[in-house]
PDB file of N, CA and C in Angstrom:
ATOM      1  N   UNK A   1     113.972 111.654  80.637  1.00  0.00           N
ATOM      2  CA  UNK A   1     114.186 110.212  80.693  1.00  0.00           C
ATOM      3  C   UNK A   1     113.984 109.644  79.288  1.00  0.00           C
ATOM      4  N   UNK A   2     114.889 108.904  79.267  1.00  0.00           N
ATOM      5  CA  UNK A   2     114.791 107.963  77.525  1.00  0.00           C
ATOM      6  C   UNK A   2     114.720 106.631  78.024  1.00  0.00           C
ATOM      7  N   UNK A   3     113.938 106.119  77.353  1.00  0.00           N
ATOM      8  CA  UNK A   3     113.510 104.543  77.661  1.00  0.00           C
ATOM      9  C   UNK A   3     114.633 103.543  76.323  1.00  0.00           C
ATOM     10  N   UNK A   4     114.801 102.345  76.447  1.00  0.00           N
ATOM     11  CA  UNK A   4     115.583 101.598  75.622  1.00  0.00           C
ATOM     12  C   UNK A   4     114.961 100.700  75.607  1.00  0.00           C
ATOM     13  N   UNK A   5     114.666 100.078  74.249  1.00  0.00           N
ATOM     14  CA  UNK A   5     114.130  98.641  74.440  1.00  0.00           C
ATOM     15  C   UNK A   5     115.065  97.748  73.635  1.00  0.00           C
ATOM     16  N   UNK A   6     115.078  96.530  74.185  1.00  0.00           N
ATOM     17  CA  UNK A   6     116.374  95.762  73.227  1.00  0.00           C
ATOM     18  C   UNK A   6     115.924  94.234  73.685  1.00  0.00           C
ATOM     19  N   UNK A   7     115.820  93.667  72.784  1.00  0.00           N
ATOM     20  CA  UNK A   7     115.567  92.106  72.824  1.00  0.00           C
ATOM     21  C   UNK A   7     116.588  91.527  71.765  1.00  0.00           C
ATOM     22  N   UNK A   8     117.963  90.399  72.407  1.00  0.00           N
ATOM     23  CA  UNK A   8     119.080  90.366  71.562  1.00  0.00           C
ATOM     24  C   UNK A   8     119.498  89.506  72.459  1.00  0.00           C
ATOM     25  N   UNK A   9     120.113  88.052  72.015  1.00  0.00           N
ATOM     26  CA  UNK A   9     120.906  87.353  72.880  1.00  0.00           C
ATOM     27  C   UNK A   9     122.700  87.415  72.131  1.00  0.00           C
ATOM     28  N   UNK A  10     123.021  88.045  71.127  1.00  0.00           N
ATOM     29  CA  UNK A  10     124.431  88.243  71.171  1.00  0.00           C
ATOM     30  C   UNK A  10     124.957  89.515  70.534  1.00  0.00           C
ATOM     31  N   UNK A  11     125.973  89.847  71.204  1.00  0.00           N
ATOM     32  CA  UNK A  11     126.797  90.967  70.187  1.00  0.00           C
ATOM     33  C   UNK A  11     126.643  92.227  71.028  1.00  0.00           C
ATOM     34  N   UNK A  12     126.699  93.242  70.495  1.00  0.00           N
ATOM     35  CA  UNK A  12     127.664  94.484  71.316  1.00  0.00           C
ATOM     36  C   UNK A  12     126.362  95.732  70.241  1.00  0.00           C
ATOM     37  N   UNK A  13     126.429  96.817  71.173  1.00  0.00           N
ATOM     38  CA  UNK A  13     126.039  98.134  70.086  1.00  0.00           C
ATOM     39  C   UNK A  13     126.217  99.098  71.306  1.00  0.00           C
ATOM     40  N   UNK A  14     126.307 100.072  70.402  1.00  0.00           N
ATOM     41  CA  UNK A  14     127.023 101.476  70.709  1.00  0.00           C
ATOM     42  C   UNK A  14     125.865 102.566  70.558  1.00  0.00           C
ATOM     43  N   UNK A  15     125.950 103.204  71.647  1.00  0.00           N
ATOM     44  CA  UNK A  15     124.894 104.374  71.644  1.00  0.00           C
ATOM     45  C   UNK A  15     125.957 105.730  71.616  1.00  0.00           C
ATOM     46  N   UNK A  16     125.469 106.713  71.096  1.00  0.00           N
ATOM     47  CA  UNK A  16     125.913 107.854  70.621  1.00  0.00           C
ATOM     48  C   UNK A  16     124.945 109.402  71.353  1.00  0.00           C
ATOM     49  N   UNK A  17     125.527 109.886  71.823  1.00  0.00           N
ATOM     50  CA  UNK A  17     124.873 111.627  72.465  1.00  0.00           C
ATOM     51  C   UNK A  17     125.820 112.589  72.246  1.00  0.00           C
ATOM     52  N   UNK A  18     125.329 113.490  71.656  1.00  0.00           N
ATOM     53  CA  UNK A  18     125.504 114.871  71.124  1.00  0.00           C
ATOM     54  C   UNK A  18     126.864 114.650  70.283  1.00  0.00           C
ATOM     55  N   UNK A  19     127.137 114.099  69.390  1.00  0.00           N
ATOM     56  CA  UNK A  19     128.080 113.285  68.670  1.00  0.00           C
ATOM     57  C   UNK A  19     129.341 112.523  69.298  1.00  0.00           C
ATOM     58  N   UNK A  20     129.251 112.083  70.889  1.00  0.00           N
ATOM     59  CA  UNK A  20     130.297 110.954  71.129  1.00  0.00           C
ATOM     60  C   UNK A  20     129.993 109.728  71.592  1.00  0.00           C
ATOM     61  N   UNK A  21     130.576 108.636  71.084  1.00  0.00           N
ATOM     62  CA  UNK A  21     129.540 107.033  71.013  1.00  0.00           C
ATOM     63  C   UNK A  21     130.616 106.561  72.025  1.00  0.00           C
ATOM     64  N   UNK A  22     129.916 105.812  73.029  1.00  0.00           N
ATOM     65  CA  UNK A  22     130.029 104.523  73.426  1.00  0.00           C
ATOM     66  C   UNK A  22     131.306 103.450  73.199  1.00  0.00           C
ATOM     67  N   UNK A  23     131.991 102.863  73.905  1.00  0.00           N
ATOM     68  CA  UNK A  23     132.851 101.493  73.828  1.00  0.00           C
ATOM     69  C   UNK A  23     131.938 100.629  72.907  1.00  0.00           C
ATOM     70  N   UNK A  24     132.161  99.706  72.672  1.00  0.00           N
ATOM     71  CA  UNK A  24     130.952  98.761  72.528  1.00  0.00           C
ATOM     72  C   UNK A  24     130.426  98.354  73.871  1.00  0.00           C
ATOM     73  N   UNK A  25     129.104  97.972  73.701  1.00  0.00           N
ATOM     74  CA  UNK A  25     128.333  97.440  75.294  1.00  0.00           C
ATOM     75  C   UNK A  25     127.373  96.163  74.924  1.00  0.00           C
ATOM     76  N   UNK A  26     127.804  95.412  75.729  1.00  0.00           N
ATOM     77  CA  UNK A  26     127.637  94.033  75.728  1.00  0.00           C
ATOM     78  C   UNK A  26     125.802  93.794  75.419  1.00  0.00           C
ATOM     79  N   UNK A  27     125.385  92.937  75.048  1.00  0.00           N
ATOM     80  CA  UNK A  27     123.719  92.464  75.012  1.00  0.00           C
ATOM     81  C   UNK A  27     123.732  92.650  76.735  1.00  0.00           C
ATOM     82  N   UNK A  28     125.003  91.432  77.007  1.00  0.00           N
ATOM     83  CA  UNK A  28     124.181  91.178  78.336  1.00  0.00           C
ATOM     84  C   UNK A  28     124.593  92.236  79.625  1.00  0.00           C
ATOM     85  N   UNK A  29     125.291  93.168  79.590  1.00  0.00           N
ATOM     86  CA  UNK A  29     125.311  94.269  80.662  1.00  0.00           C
ATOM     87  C   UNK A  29     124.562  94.252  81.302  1.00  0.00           C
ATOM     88  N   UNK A  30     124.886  94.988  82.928  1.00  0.00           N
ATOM     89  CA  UNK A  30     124.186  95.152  83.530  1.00  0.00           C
ATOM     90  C   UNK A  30     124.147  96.706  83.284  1.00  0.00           C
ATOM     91  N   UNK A  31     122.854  97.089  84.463  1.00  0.00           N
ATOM     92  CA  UNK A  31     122.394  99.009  84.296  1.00  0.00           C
ATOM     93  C   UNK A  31     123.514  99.544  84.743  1.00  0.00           C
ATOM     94  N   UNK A  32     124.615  99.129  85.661  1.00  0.00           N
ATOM     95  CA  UNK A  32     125.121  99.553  86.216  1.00  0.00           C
ATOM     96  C   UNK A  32     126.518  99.778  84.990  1.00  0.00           C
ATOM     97  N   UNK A  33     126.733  98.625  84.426  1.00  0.00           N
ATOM     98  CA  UNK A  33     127.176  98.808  83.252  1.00  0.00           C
ATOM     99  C   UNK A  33     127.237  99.704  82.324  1.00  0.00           C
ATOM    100  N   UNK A  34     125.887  99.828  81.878  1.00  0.00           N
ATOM    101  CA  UNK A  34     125.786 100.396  80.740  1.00  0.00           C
ATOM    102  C   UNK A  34     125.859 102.073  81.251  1.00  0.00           C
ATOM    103  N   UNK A  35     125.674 102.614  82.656  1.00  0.00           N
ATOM    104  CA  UNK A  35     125.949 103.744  82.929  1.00  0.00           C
ATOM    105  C   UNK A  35     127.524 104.249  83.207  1.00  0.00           C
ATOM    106  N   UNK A  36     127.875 103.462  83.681  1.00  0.00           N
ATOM    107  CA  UNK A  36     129.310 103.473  83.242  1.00  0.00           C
ATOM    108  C   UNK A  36     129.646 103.534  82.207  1.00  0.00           C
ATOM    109  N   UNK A  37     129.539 102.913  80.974  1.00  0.00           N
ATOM    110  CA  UNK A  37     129.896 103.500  79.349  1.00  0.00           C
ATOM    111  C   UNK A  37     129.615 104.997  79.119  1.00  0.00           C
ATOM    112  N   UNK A  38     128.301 105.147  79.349  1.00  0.00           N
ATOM    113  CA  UNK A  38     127.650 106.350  79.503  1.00  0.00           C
ATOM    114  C   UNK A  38     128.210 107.503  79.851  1.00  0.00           C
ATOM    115  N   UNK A  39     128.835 107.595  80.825  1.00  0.00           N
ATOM    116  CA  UNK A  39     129.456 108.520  81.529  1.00  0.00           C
ATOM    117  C   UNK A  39     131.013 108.845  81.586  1.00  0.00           C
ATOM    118  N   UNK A  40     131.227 107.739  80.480  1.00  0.00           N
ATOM    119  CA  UNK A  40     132.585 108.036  80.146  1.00  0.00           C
ATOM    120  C   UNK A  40     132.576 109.225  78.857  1.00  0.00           C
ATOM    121  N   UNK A  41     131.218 109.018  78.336  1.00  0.00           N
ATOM    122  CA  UNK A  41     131.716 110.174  76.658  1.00  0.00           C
ATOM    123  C   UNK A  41     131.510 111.953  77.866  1.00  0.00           C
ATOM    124  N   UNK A  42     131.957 112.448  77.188  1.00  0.00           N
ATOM    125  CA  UNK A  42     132.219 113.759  78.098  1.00  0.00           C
ATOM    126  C   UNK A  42     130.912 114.745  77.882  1.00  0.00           C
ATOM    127  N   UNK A  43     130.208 114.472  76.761  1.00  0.00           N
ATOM    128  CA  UNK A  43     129.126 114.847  76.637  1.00  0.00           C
ATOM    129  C   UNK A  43     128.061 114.471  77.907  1.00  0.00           C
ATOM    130  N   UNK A  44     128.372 113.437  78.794  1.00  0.00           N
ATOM    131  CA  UNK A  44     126.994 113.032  79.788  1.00  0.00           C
ATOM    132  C   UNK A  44     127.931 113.354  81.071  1.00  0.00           C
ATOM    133  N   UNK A  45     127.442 113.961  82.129  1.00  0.00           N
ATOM    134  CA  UNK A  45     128.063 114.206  83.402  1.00  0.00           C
ATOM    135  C   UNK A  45     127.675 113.067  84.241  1.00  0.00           C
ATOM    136  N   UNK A  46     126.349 112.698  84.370  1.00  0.00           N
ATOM    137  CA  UNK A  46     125.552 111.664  85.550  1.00  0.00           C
ATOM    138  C   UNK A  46     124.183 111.176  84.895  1.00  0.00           C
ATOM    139  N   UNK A  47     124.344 110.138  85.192  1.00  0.00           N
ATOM    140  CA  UNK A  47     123.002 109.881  84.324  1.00  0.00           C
ATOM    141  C   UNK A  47     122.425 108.533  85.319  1.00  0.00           C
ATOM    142  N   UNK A  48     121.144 107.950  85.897  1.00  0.00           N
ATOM    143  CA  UNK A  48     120.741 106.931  86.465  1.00  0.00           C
ATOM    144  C   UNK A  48     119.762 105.833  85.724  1.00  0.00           C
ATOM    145  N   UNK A  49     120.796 104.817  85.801  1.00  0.00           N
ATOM    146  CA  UNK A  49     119.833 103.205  84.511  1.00  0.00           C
ATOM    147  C   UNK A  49     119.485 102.681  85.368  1.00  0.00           C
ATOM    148  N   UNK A  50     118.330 102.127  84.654  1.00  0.00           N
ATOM    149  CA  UNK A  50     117.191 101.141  85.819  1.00  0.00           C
ATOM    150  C   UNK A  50     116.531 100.137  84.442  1.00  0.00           C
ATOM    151  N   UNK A  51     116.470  98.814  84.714  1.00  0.00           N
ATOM    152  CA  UNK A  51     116.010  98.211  84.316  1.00  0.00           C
ATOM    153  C   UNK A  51     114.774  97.587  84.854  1.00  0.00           C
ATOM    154  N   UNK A  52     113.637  97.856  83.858  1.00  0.00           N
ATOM    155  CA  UNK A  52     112.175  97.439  84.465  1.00  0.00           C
ATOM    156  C   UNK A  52     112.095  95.946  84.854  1.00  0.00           C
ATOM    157  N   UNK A  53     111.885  96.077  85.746  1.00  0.00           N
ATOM    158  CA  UNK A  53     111.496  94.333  85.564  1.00  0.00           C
ATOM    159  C   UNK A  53     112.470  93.309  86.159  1.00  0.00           C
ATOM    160  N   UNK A  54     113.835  94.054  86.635  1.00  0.00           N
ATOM    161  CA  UNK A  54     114.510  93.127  87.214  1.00  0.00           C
ATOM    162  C   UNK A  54     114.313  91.882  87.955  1.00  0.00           C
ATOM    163  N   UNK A  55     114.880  90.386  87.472  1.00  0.00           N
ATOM    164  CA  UNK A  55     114.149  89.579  87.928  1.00  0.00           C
ATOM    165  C   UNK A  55     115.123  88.452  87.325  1.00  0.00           C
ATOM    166  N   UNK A  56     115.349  87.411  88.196  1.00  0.00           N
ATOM    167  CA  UNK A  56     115.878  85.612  87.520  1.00  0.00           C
ATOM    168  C   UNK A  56     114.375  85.324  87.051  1.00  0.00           C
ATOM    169  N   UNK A  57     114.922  84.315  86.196  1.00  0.00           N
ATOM    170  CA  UNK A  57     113.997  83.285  85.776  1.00  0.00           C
ATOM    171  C   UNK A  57     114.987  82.013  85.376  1.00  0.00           C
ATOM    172  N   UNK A  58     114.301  81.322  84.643  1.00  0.00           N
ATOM    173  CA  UNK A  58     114.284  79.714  84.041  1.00  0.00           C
ATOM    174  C   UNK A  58     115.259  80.215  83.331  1.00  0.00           C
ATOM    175  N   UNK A  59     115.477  81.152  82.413  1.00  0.00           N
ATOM    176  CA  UNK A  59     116.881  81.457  81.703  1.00  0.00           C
ATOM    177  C   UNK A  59     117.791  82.555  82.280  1.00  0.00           C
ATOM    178  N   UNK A  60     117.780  82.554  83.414  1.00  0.00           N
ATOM    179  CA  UNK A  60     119.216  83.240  83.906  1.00  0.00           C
ATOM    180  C   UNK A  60     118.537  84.595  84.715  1.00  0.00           C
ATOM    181  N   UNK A  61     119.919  85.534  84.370  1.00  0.00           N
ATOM    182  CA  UNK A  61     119.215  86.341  85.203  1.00  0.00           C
ATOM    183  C   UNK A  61     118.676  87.479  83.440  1.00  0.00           C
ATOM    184  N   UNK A  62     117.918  87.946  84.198  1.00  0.00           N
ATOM    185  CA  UNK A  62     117.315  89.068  83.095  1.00  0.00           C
ATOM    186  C   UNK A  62     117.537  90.325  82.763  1.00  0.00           C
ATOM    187  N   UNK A  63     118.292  90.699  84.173  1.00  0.00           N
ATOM    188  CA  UNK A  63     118.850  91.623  84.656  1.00  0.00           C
ATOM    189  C   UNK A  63     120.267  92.414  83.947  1.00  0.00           C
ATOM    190  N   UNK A  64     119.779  92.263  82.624  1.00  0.00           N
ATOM    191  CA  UNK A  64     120.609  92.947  81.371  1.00  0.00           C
ATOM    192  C   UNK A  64     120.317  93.661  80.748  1.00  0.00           C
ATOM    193  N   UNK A  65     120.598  94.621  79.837  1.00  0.00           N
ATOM    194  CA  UNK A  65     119.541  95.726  79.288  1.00  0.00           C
ATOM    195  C   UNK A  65     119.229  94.743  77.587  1.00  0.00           C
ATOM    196  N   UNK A  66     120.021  93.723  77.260  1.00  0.00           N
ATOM    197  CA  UNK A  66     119.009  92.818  76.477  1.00  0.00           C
ATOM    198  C   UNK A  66     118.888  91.366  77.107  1.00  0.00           C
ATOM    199  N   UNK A  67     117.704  90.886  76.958  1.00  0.00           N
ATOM    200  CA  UNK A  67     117.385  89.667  77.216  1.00  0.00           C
ATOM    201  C   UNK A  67     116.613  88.877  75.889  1.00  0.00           C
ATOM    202  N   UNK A  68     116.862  87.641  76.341  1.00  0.00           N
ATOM    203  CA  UNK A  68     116.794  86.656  75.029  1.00  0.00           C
ATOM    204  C   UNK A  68     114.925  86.276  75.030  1.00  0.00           C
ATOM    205  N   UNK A  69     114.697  86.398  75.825  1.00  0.00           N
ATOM    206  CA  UNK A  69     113.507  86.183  76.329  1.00  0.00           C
ATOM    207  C   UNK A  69     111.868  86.697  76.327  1.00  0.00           C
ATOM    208  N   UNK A  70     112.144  88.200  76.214  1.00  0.00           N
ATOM    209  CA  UNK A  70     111.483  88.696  76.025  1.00  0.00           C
ATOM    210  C   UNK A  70     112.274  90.540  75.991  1.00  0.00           C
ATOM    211  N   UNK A  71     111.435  91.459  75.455  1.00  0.00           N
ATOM    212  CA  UNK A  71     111.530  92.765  75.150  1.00  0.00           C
ATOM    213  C   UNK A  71     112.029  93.400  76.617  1.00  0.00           C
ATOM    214  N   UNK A  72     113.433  94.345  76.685  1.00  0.00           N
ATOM    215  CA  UNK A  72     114.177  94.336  77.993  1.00  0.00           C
ATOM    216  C   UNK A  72     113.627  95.990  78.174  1.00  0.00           C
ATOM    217  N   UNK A  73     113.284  96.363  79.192  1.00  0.00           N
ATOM    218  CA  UNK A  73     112.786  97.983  78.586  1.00  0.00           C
ATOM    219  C   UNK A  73     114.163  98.774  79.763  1.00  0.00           C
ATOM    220  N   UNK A  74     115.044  99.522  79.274  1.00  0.00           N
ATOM    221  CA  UNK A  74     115.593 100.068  80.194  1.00  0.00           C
ATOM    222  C   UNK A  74     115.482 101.565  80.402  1.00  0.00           C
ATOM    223  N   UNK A  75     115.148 102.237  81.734  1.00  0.00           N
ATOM    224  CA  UNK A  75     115.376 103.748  81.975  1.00  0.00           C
ATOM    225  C   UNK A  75     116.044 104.753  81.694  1.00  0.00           C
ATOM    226  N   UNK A  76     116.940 105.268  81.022  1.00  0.00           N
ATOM    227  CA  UNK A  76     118.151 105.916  81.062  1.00  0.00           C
ATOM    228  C   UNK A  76     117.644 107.638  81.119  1.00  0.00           C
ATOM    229  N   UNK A  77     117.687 108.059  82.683  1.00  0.00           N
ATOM    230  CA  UNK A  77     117.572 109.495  83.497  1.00  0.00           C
ATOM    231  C   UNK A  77     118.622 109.977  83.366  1.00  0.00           C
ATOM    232  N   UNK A  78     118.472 111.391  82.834  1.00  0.00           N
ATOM    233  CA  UNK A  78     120.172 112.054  82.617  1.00  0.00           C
ATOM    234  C   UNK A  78     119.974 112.957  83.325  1.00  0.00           C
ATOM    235  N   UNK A  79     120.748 113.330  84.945  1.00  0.00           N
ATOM    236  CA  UNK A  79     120.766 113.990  86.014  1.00  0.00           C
ATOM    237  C   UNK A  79     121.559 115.353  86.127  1.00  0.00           C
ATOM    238  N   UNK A  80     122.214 115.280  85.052  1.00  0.00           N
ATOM    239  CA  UNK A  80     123.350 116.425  85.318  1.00  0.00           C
ATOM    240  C   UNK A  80     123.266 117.611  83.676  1.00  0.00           C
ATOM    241  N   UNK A  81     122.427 116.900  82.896  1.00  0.00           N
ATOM    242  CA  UNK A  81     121.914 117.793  81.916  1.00  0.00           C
ATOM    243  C   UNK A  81     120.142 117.433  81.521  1.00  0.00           C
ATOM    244  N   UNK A  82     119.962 119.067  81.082  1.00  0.00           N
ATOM    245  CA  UNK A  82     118.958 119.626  81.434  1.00  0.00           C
ATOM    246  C   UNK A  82     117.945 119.730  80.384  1.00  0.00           C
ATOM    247  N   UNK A  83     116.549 120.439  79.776  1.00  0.00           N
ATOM    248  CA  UNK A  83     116.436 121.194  78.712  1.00  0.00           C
ATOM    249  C   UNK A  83     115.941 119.952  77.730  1.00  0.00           C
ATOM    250  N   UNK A  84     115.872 120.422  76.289  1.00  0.00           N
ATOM    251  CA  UNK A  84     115.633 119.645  75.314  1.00  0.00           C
ATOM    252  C   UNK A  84     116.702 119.036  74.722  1.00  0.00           C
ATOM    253  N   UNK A  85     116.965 117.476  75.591  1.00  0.00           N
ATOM    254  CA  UNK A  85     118.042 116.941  75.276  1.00  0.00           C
ATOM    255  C   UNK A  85     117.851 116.000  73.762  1.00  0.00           C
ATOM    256  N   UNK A  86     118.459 115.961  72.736  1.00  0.00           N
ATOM    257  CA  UNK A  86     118.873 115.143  71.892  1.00  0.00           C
ATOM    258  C   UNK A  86     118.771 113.541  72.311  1.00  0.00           C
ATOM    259  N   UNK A  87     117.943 112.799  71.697  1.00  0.00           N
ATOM    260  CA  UNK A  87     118.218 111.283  71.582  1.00  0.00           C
ATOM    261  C   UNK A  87     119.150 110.848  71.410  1.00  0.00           C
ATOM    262  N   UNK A  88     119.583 109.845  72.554  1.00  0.00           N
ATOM    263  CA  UNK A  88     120.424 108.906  72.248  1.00  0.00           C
ATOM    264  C   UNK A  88     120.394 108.007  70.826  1.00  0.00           C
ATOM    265  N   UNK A  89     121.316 108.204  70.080  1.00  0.00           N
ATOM    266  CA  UNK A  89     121.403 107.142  69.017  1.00  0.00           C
ATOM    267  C   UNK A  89     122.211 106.357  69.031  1.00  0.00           C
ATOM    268  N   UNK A  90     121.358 104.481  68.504  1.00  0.00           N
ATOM    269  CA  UNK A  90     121.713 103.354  68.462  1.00  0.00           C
ATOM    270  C   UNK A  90     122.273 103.012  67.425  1.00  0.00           C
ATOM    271  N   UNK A  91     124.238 102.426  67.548  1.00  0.00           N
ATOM    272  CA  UNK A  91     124.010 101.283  66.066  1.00  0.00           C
ATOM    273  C   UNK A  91     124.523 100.235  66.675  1.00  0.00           C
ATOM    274  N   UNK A  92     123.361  99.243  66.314  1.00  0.00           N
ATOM    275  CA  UNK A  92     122.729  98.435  67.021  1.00  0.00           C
ATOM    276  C   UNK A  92     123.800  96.833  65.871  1.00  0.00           C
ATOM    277  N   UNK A  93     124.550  96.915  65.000  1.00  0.00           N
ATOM    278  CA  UNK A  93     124.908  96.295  63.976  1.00  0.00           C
ATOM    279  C   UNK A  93     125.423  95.382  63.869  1.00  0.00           C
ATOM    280  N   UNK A  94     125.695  95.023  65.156  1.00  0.00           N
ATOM    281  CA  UNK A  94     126.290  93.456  65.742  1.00  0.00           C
ATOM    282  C   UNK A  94     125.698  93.525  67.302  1.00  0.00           C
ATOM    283  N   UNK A  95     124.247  93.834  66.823  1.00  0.00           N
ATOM    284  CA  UNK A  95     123.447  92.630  67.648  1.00  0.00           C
ATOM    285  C   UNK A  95     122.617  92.153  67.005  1.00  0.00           C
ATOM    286  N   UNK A  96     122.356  90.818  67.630  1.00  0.00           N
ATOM    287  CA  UNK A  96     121.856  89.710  67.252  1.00  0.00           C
ATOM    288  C   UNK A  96     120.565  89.002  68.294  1.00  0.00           C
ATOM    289  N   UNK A  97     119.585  88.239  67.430  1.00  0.00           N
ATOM    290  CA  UNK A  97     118.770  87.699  68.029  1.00  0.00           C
ATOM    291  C   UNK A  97     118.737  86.511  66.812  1.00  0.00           C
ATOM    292  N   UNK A  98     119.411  85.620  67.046  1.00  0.00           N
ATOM    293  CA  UNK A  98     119.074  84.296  65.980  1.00  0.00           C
ATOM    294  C   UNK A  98     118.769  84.987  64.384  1.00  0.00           C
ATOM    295  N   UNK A  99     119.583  85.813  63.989  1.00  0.00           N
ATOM    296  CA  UNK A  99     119.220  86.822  62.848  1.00  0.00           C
ATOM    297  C   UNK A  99     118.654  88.161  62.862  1.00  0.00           C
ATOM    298  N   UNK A 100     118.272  87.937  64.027  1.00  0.00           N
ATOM    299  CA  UNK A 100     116.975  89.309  64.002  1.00  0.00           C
ATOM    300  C   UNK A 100     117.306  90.127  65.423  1.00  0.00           C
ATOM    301  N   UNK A 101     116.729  91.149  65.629  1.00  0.00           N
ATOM    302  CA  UNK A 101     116.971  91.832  67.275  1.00  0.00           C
ATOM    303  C   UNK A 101     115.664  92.894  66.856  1.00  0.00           C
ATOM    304  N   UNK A 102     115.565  93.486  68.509  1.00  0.00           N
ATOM    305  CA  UNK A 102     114.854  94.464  68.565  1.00  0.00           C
ATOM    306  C   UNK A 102     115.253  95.529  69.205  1.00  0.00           C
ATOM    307  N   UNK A 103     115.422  96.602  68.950  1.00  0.00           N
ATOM    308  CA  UNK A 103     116.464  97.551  69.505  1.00  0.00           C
ATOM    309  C   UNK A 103     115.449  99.290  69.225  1.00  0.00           C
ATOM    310  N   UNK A 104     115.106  99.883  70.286  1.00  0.00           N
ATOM    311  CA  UNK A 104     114.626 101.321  69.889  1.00  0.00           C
ATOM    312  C   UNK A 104     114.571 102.085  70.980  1.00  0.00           C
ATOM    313  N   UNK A 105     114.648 103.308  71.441  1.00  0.00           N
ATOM    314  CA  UNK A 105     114.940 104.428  71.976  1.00  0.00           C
ATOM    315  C   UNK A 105     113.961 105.235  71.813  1.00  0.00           C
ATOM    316  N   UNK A 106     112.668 105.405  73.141  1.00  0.00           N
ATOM    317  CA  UNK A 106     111.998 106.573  72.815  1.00  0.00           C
ATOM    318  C   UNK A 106     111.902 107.269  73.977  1.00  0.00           C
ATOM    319  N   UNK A 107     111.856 108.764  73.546  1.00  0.00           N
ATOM    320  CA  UNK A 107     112.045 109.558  74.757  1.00  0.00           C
ATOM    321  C   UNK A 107     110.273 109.309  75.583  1.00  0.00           C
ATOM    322  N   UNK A 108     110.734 109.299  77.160  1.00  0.00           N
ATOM    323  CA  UNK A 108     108.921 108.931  77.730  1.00  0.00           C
ATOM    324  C   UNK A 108     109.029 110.154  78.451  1.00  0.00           C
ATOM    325  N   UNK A 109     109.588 111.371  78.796  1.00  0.00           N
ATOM    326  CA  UNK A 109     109.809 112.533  79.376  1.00  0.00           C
ATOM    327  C   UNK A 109     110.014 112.251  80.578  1.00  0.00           C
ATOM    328  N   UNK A 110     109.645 113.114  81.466  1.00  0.00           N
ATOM    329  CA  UNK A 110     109.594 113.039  82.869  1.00  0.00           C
ATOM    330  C   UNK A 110     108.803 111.839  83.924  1.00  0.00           C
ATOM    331  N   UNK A 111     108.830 111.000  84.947  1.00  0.00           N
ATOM    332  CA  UNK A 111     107.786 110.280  85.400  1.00  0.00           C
ATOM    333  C   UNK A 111     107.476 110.900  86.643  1.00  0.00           C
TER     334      UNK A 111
END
């Protein structure tokens, strides 16, 4: 399991595994979304996104893998490969948070 964290209210970034990247994928995607990108590079067979914390509030729904609001932490379980998998890598280069974003990828292993 690789965890994602991303706090960003505009713009697009592209994640990359075992050298094939991503469409661009929206700030505001949903998990369901962003596993669908996922599973299009031929490198990932099945993989299951979960976003912690799913939840509305006062600014919308939150239920994106970035939110404007606070730090978005998302799950990303890769089901169909095995072993010592390679990190997902982020370029993160048109996203945005009013100038700034927070964007990082750490593997949390198994839960």
């Amino acid at each position: 399991i690789q965890e994602m964290i991303c706090r960003a209210n505009n713009g697009t970034f592209q994640l990359t595994f075992r050298e094939n990247t991503t469409l661009p994928i929206s700030f505001n995607a949903t998990a369901s979304e962003l596993e669908y990108r996922l599973e299009q590079l031929f490198t990932i067979g099945d993989v299951s996104v979960t976003i912690s914390g799913e939840k509305f509030s006062d600014y919308g729904n939150v239920s994106t893998v970035c939110s404007a609001e606070r730090n978005t932490t998302v799950l990303i379980e890769f089901l169909t490969e095995h072993g010592d998998l390679p990190m997902l890598q982020a370029d993160v280069s048109y996203l945005d948070m009013n100038g700034e974003h927070v964007f990082d990828v750490i593997y949390t292993g198994n839960f």
